[in-house]
PDB file of N, CA and C in Angstrom:
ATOM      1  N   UNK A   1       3.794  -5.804 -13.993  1.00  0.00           N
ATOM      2  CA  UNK A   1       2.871  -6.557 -13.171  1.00  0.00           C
ATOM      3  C   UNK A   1       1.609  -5.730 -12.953  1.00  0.00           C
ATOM      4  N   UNK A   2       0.630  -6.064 -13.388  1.00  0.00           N
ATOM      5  CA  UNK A   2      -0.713  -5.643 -13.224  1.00  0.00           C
ATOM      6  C   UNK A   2      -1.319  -6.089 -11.608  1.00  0.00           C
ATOM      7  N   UNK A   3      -2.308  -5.585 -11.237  1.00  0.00           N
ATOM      8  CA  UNK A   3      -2.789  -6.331  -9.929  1.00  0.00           C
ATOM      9  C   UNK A   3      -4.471  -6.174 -10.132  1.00  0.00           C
ATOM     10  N   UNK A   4      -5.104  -7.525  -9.692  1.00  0.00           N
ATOM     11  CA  UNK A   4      -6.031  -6.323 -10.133  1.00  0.00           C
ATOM     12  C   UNK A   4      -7.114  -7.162  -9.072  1.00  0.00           C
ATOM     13  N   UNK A   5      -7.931  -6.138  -8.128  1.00  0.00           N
ATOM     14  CA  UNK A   5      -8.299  -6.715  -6.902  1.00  0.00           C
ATOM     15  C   UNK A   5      -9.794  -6.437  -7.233  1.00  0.00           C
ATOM     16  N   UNK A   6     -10.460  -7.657  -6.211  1.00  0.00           N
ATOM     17  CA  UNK A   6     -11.976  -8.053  -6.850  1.00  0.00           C
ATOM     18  C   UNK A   6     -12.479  -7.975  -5.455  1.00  0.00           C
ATOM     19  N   UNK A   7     -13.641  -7.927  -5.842  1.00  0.00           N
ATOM     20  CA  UNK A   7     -14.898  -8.054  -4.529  1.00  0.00           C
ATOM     21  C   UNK A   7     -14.101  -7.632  -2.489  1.00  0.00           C
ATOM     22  N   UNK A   8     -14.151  -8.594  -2.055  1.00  0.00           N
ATOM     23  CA  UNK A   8     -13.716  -7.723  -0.184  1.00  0.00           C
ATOM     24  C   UNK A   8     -12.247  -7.546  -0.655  1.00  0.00           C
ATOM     25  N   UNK A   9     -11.777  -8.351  -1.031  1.00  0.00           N
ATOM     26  CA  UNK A   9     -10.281  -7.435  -0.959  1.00  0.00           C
ATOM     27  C   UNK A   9     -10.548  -5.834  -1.541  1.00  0.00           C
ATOM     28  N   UNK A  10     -10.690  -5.311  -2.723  1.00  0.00           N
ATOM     29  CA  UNK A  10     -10.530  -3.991  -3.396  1.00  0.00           C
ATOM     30  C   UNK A  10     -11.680  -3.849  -2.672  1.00  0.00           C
ATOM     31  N   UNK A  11     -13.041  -3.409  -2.023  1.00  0.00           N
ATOM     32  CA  UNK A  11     -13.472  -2.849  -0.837  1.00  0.00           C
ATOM     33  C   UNK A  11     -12.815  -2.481   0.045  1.00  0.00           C
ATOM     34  N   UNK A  12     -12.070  -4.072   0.863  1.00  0.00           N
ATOM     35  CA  UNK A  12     -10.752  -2.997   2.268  1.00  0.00           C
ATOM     36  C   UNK A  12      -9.782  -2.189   1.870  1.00  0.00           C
ATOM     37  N   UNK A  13      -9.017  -1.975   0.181  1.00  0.00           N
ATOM     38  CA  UNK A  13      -8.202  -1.312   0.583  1.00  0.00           C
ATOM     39  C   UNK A  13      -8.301  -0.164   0.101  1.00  0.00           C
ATOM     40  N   UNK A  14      -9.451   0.067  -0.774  1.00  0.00           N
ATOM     41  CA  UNK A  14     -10.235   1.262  -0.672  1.00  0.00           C
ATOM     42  C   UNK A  14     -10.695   1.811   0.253  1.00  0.00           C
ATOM     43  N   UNK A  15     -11.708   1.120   1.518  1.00  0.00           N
ATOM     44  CA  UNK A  15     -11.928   1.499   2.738  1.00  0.00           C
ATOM     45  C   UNK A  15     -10.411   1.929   3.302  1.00  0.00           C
ATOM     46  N   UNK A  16      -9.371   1.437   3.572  1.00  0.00           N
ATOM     47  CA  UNK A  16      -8.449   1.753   4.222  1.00  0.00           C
ATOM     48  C   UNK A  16      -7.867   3.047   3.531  1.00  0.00           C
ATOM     49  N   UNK A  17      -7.579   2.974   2.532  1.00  0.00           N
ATOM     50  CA  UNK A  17      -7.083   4.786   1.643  1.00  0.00           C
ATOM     51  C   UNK A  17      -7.921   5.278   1.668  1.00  0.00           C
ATOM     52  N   UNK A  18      -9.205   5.329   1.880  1.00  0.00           N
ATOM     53  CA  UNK A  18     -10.743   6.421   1.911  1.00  0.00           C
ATOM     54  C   UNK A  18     -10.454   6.702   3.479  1.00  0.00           C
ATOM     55  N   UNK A  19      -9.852   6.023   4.676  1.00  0.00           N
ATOM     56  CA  UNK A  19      -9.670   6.294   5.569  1.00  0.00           C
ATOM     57  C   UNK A  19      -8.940   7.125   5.909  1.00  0.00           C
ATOM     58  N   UNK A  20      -7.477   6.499   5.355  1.00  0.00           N
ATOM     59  CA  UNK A  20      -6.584   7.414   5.235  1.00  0.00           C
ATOM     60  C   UNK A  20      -6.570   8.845   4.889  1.00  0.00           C
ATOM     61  N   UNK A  21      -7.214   8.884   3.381  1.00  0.00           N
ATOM     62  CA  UNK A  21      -7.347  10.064   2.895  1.00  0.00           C
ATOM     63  C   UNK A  21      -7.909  11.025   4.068  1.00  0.00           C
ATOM     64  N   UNK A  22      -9.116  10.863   5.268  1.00  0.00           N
ATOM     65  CA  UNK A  22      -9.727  11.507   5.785  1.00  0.00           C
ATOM     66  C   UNK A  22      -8.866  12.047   6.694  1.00  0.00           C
ATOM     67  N   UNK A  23      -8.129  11.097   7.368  1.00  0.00           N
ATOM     68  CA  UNK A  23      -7.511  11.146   8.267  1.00  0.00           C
ATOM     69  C   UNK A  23      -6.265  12.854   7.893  1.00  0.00           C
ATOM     70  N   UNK A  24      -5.899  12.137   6.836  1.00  0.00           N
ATOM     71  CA  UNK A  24      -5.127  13.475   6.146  1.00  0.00           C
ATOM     72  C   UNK A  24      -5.956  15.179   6.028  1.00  0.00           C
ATOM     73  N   UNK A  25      -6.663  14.477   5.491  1.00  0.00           N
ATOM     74  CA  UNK A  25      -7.674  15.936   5.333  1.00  0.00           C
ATOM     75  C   UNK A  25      -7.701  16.541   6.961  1.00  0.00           C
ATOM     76  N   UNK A  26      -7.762  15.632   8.007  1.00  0.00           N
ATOM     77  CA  UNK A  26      -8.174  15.980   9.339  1.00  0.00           C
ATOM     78  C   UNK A  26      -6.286  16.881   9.688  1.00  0.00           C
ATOM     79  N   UNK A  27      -5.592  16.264   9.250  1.00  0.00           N
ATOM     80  CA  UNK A  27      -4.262  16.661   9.219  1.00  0.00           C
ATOM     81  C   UNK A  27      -3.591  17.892   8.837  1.00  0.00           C
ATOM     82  N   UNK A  28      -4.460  17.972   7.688  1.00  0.00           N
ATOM     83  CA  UNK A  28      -4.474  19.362   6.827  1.00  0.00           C
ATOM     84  C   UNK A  28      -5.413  20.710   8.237  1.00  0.00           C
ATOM     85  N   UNK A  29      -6.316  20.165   8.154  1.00  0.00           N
ATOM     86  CA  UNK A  29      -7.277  20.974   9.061  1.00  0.00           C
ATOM     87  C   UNK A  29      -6.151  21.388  10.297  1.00  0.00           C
ATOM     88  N   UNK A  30      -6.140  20.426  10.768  1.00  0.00           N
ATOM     89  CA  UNK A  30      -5.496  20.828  12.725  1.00  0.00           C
ATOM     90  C   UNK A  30      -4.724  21.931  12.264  1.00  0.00           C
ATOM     91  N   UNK A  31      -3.711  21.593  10.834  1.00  0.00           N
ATOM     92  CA  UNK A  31      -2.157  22.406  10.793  1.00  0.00           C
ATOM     93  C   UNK A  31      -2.878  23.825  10.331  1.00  0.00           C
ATOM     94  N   UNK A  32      -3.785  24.087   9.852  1.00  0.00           N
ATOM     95  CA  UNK A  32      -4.792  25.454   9.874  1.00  0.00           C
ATOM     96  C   UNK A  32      -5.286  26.006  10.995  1.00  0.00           C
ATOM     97  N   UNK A  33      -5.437  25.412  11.624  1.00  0.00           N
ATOM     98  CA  UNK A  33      -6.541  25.684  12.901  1.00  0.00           C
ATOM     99  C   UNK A  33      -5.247  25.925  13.888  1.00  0.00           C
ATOM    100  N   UNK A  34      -3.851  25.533  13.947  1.00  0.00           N
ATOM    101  CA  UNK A  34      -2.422  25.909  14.737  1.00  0.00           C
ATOM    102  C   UNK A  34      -3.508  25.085  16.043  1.00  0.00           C
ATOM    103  N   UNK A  35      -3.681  23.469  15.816  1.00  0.00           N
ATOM    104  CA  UNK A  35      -3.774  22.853  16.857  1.00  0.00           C
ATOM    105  C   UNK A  35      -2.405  22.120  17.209  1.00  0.00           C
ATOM    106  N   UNK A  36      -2.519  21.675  18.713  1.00  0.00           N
ATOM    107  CA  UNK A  36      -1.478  21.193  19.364  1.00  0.00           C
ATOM    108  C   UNK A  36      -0.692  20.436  18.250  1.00  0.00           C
ATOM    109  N   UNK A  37       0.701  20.435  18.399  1.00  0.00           N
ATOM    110  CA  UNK A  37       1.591  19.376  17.676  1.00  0.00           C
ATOM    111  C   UNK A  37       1.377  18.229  17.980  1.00  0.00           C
ATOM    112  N   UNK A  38       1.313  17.778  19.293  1.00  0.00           N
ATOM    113  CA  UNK A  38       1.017  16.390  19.709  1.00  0.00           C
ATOM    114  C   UNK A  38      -0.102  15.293  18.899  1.00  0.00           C
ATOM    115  N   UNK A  39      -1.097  16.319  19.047  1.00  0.00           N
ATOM    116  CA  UNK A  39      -2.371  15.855  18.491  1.00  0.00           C
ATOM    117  C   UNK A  39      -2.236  15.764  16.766  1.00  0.00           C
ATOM    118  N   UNK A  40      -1.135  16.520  15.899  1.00  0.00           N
ATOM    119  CA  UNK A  40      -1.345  17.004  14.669  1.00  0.00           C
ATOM    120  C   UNK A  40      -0.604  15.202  14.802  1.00  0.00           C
ATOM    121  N   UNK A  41       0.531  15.477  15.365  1.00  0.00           N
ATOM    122  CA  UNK A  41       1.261  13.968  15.099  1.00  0.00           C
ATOM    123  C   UNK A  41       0.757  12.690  15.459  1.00  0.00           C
ATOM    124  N   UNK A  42       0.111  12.427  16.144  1.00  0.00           N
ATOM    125  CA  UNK A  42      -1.114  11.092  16.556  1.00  0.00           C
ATOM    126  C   UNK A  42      -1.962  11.547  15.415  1.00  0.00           C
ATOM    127  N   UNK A  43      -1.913  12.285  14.909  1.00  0.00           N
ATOM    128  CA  UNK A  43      -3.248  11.843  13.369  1.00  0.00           C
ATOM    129  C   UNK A  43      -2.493  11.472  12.422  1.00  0.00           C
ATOM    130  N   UNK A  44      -1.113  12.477  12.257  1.00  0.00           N
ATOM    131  CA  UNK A  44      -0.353  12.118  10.994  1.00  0.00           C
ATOM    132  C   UNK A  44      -0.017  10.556  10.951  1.00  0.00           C
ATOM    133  N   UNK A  45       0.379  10.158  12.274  1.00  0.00           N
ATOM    134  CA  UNK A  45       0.964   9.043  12.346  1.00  0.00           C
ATOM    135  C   UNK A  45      -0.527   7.732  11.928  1.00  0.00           C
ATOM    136  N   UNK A  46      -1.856   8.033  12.521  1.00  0.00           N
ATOM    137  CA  UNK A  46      -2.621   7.456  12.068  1.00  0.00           C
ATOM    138  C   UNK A  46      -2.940   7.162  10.746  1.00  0.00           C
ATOM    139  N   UNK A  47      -2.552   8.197  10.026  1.00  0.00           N
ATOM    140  CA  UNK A  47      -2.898   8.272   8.163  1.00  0.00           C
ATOM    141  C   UNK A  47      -1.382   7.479   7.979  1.00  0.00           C
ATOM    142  N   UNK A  48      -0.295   7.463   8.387  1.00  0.00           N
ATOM    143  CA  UNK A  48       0.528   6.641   8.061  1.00  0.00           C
ATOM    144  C   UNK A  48       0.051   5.155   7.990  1.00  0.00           C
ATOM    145  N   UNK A  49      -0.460   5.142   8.847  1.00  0.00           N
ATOM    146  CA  UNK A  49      -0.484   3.303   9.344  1.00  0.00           C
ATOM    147  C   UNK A  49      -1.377   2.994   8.195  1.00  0.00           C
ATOM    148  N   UNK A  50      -2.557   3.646   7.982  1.00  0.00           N
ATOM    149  CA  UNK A  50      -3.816   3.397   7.250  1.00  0.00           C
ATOM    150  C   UNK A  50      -3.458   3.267   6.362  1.00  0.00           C
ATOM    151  N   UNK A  51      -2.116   4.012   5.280  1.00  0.00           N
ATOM    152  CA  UNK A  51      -1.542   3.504   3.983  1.00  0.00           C
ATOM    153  C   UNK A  51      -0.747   2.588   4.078  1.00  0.00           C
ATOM    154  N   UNK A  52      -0.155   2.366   5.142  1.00  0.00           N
ATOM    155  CA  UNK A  52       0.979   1.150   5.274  1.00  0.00           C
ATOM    156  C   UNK A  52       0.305  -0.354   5.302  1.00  0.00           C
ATOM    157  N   UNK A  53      -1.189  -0.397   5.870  1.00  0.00           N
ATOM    158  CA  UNK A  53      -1.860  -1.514   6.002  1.00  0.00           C
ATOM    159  C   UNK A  53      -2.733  -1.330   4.338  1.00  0.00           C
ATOM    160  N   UNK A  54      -2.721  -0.530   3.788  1.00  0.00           N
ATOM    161  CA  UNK A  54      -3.679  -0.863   2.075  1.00  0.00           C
ATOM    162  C   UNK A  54      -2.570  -1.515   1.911  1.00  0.00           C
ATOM    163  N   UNK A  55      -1.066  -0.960   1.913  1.00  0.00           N
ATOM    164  CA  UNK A  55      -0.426  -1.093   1.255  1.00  0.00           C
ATOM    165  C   UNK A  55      -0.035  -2.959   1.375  1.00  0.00           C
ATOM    166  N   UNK A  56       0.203  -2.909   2.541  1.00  0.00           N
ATOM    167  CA  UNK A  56      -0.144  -4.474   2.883  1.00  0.00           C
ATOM    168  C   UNK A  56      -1.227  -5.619   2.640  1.00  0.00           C
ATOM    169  N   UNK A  57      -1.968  -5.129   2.343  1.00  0.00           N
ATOM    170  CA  UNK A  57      -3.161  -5.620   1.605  1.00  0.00           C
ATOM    171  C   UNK A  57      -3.029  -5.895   0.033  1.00  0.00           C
ATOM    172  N   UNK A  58      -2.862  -4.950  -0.686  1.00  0.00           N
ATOM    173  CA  UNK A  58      -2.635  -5.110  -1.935  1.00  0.00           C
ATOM    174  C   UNK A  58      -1.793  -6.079  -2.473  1.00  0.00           C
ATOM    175  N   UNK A  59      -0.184  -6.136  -1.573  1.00  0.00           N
ATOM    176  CA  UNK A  59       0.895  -7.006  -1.762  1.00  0.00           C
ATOM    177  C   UNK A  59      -0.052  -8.604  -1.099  1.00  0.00           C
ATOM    178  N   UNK A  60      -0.653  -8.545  -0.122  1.00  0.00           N
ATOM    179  CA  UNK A  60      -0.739  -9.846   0.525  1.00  0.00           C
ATOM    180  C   UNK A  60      -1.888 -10.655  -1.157  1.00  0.00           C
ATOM    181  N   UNK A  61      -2.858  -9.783  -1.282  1.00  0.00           N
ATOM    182  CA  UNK A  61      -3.932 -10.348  -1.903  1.00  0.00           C
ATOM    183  C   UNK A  61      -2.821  -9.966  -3.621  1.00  0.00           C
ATOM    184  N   UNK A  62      -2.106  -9.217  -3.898  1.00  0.00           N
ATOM    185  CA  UNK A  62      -1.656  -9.410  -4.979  1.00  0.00           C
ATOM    186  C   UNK A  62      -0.171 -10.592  -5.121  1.00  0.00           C
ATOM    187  N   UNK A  63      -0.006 -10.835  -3.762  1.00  0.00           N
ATOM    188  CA  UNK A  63       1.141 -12.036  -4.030  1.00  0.00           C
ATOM    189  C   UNK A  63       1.412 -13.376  -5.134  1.00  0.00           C
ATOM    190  N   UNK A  64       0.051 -13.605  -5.147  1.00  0.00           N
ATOM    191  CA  UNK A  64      -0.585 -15.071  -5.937  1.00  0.00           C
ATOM    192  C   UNK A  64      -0.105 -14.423  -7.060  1.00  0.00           C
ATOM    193  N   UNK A  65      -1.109 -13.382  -7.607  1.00  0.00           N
ATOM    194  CA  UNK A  65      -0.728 -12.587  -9.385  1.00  0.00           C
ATOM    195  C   UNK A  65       0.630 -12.282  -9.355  1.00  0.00           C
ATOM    196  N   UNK A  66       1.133 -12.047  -8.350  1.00  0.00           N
ATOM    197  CA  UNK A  66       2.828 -11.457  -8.590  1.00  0.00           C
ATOM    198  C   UNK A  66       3.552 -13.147  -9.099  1.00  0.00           C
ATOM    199  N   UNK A  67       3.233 -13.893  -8.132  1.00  0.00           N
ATOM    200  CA  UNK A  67       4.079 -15.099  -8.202  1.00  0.00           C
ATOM    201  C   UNK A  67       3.837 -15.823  -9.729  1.00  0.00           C
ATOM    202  N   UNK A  68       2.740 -16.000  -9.897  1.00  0.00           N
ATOM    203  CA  UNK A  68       1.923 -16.039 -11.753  1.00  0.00           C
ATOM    204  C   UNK A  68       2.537 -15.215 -12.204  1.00  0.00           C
ATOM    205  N   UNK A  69       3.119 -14.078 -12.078  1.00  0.00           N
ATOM    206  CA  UNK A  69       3.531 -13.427 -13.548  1.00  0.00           C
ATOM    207  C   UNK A  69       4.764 -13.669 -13.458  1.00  0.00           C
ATOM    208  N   UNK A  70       5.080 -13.796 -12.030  1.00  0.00           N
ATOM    209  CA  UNK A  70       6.698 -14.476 -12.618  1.00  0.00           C
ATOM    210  C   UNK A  70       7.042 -15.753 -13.251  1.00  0.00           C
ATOM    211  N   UNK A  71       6.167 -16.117 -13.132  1.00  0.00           N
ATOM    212  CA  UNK A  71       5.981 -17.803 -13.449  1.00  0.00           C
ATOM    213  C   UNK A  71       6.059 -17.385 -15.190  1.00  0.00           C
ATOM    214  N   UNK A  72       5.473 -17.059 -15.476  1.00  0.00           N
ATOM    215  CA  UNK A  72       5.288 -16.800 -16.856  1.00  0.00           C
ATOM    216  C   UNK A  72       6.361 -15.554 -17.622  1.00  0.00           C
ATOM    217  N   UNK A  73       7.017 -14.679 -16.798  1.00  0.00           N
ATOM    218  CA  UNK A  73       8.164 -14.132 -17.150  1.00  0.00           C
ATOM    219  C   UNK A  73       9.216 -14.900 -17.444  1.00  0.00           C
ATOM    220  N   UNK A  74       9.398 -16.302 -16.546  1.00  0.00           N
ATOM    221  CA  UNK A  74      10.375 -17.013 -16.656  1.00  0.00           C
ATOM    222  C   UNK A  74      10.388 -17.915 -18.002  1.00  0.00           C
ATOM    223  N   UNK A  75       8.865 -18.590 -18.301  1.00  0.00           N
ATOM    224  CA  UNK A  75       8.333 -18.688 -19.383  1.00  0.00           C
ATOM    225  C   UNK A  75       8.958 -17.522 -21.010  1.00  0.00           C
ATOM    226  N   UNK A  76       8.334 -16.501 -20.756  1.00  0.00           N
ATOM    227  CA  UNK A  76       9.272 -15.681 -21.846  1.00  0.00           C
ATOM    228  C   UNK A  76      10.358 -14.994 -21.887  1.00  0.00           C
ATOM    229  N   UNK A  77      11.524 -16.006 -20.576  1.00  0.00           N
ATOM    230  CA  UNK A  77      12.723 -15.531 -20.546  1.00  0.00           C
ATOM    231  C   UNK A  77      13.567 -14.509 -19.606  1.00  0.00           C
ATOM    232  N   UNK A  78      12.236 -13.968 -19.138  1.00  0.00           N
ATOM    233  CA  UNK A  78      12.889 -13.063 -18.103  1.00  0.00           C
ATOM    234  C   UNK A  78      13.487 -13.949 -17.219  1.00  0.00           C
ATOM    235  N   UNK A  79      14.657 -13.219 -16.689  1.00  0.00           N
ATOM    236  CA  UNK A  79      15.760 -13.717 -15.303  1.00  0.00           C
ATOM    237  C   UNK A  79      14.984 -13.625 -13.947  1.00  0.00           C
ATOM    238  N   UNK A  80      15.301 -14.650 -13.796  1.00  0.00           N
ATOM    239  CA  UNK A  80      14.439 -14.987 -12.573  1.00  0.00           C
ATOM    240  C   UNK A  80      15.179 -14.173 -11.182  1.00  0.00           C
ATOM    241  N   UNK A  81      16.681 -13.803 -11.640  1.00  0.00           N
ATOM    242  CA  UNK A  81      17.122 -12.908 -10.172  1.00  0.00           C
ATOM    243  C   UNK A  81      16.619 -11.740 -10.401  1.00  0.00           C
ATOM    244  N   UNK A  82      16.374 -11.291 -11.888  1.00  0.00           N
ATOM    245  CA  UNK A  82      15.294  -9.452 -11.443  1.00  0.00           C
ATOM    246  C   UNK A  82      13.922  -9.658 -11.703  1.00  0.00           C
ATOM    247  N   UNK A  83      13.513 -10.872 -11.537  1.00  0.00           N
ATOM    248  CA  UNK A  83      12.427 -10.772 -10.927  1.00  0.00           C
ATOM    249  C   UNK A  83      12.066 -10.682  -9.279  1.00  0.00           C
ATOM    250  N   UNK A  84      13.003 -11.878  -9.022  1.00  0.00           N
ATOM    251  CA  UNK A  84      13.030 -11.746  -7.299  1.00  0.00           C
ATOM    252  C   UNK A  84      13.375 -10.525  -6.688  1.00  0.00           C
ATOM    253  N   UNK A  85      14.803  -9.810  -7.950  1.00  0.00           N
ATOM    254  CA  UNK A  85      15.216  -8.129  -7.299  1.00  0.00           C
ATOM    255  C   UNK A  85      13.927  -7.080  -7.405  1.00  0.00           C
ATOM    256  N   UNK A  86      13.148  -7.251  -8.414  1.00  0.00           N
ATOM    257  CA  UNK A  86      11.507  -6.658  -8.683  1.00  0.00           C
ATOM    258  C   UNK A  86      10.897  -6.461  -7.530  1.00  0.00           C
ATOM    259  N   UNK A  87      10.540  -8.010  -7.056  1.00  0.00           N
ATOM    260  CA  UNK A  87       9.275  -8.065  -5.859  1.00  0.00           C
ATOM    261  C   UNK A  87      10.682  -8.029  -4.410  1.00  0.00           C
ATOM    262  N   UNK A  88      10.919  -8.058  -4.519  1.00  0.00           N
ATOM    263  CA  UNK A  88      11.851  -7.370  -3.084  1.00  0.00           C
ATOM    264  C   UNK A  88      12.069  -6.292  -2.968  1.00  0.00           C
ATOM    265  N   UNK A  89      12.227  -5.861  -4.262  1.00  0.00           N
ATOM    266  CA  UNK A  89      12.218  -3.693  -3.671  1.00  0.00           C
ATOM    267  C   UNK A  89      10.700  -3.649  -4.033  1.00  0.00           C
ATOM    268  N   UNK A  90       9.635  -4.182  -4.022  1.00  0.00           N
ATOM    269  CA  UNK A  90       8.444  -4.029  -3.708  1.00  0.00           C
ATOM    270  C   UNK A  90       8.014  -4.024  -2.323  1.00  0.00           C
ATOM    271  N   UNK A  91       8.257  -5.107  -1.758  1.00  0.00           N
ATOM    272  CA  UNK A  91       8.090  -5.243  -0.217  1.00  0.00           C
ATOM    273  C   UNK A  91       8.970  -4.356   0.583  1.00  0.00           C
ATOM    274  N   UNK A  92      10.140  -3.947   0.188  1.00  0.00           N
ATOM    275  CA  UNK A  92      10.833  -2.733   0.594  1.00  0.00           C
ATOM    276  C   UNK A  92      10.339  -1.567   1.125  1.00  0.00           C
ATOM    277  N   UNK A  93       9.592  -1.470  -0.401  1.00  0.00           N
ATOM    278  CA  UNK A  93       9.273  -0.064  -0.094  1.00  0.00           C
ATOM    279  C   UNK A  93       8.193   0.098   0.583  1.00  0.00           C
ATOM    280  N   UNK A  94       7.428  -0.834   1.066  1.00  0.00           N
ATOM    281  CA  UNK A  94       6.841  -0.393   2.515  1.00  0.00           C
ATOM    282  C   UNK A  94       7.114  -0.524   3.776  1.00  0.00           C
ATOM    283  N   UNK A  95       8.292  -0.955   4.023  1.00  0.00           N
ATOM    284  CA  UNK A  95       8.969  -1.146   4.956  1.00  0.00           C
ATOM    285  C   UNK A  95       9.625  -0.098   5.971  1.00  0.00           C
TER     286      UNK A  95
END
């Protein structure tokens, strides 16, 4: 399955991993600098969310192409239960 994201969608979820990424870098920094744990973990946890929501993005705006290629897997035969087993340990794994 290819995905392949156009105009505001691939902007936000670039904006959101360009976020992320910073957020990390800021993560990297504190754990140098031997700032508070508290504070290291309210950032870490922030760069979490920021990949968990691209990641949600990608699946929401790539759902349509996912559902089309299964459509057309079924077309050249692929089994339609590992396809459904496919896109379910997809959504899994951001879970």
């Amino acid at each position: 399955m290819e995905l392949e994201l156009e105009g505001a969608d691939l902007k936000a979820v670039l904006n959101r991993l360009r976020r992320a990424q910073g957020q990390i870098s800021g993560v990297i920094r504190m754990i140098e600098e031997g700032r508070d744990c508290e504070e290291v973990v309210t950032q870490l946890a922030a760069a979490s969310r920021a990949l968990d929501r691209a990641g949600f993005a990608i699946i929401a705006t790539g759902l349509q192409q996912c559902v089309t290629d299964m459509e057309s897997g079924r077309k050249n035969g692929e089994d339609p239960e590992a396809m459904r087993a496919r896109l379910e340990k997809l959504f899994l794994s951001l879970a």
